[in-house]
Protein backbone atom coordinates (compact mmCIF):
# COMPACT_ATOMS: atom_id res chain seq x y z
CA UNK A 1 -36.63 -28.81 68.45
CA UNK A 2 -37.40 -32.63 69.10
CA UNK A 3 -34.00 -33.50 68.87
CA UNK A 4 -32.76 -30.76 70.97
CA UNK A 5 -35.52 -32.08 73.85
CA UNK A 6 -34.39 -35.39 73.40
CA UNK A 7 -30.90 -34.58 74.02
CA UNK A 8 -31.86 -32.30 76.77
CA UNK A 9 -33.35 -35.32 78.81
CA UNK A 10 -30.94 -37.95 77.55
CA UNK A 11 -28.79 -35.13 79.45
CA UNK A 12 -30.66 -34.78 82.66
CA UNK A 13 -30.11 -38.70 82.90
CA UNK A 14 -26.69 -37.85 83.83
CA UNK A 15 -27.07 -34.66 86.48
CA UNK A 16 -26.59 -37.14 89.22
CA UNK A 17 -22.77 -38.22 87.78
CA UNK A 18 -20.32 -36.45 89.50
CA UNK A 19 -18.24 -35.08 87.23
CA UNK A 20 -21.40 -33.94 84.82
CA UNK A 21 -21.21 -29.83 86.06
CA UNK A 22 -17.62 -30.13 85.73
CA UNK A 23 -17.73 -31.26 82.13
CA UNK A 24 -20.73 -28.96 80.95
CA UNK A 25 -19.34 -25.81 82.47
CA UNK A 26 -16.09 -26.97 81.08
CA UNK A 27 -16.98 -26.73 77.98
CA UNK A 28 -19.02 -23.73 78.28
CA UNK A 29 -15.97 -21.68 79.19
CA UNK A 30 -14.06 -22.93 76.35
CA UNK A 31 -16.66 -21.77 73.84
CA UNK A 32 -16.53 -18.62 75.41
CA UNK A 33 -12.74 -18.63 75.24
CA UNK A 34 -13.26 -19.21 71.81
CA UNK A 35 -15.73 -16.65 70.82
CA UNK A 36 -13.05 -13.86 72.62
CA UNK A 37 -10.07 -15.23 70.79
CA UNK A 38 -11.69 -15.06 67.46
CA UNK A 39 -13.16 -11.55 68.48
CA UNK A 40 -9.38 -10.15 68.78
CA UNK A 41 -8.34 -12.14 65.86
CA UNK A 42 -10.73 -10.49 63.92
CA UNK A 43 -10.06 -6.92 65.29
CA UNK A 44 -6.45 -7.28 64.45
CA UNK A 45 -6.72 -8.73 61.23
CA UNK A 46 -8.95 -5.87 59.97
CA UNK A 47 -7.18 -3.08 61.57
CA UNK A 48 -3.79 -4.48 59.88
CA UNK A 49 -5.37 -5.28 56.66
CA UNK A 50 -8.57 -2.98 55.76
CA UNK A 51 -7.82 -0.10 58.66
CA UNK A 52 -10.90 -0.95 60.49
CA UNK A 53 -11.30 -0.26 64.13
CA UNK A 54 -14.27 -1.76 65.23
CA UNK A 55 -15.29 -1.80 68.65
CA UNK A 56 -17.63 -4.48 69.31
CA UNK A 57 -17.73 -8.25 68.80
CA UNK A 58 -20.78 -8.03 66.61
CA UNK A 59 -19.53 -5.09 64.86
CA UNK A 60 -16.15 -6.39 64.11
CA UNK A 61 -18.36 -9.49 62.31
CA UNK A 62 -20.35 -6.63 60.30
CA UNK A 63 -17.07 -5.29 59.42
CA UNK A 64 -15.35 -8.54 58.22
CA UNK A 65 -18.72 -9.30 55.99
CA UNK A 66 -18.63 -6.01 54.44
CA UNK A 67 -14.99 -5.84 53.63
CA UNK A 68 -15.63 -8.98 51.91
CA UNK A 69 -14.47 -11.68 53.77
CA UNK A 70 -17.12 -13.43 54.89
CA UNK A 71 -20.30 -14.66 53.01
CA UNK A 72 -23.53 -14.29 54.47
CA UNK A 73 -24.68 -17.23 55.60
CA UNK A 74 -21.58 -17.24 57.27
CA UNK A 75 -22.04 -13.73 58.62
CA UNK A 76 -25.91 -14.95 60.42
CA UNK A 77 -24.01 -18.61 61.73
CA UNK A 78 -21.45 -16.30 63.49
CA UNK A 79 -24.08 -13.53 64.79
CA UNK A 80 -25.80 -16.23 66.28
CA UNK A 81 -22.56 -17.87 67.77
CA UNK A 82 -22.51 -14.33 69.61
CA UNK A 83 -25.86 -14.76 70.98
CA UNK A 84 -25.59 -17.77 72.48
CA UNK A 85 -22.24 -17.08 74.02
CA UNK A 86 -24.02 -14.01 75.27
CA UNK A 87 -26.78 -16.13 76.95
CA UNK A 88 -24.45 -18.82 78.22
CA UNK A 89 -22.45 -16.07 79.64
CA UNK A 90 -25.25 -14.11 81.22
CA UNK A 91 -27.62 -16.98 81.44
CA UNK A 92 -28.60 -19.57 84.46
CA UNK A 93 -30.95 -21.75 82.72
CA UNK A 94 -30.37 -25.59 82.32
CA UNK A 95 -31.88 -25.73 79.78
CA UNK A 96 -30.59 -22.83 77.82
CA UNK A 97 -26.87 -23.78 78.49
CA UNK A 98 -27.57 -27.25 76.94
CA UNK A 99 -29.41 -26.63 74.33
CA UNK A 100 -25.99 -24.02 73.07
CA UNK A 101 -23.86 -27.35 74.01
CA UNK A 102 -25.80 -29.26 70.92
């Protein structure tokens, strides 16, 4: 968490630069881009391959780990991917918002 608040204020250094909102929300809507393109990749793939129809983003990752494609650790890394796309998406804190940049 030192790290993280370190970055965070090397960040707020650079508020004042013009082009800093531009850049952050930038690449805030890209990872969110992201997160919805693998979503649909993932729904796809396991309807085609397994006959899965999941319904929700989380539950399509659920899916994917127990039809044994995913390992667990790789199962929690995405779950929380989800939740902080979820905050950044719902989510007006600063703070918050950088801290899923890092």
């Amino acid at each position: 968490m030192a790290l993280e608040k370190r970055l965070y204020e090397e960040t707020l250094k650079h508020r004042e630069d013009k082009y800093y909102t531009f850049f952050r929300d930038s690449t805030i809507q890209r990872f969110e881009f992201t997160v919805k393109i693998m979503w649909k990749t993932l729904k796809n793939f396991l309807y085609e391959h397994a006959g899965i129809d999941c319904k929700s983003l989380k539950g399509c990752i659920k899916d994917f780990f127990s039809a044994g494609y995913l390992k667990e650790d790789e199962t929690y890394t995405l779950l929380e991917m989800i939740d902080d796309r979820n905050m950044t998406s719902h989510t007006y804190h600063e703070e918050y918002r950088f801290i899923c940049l890092s």
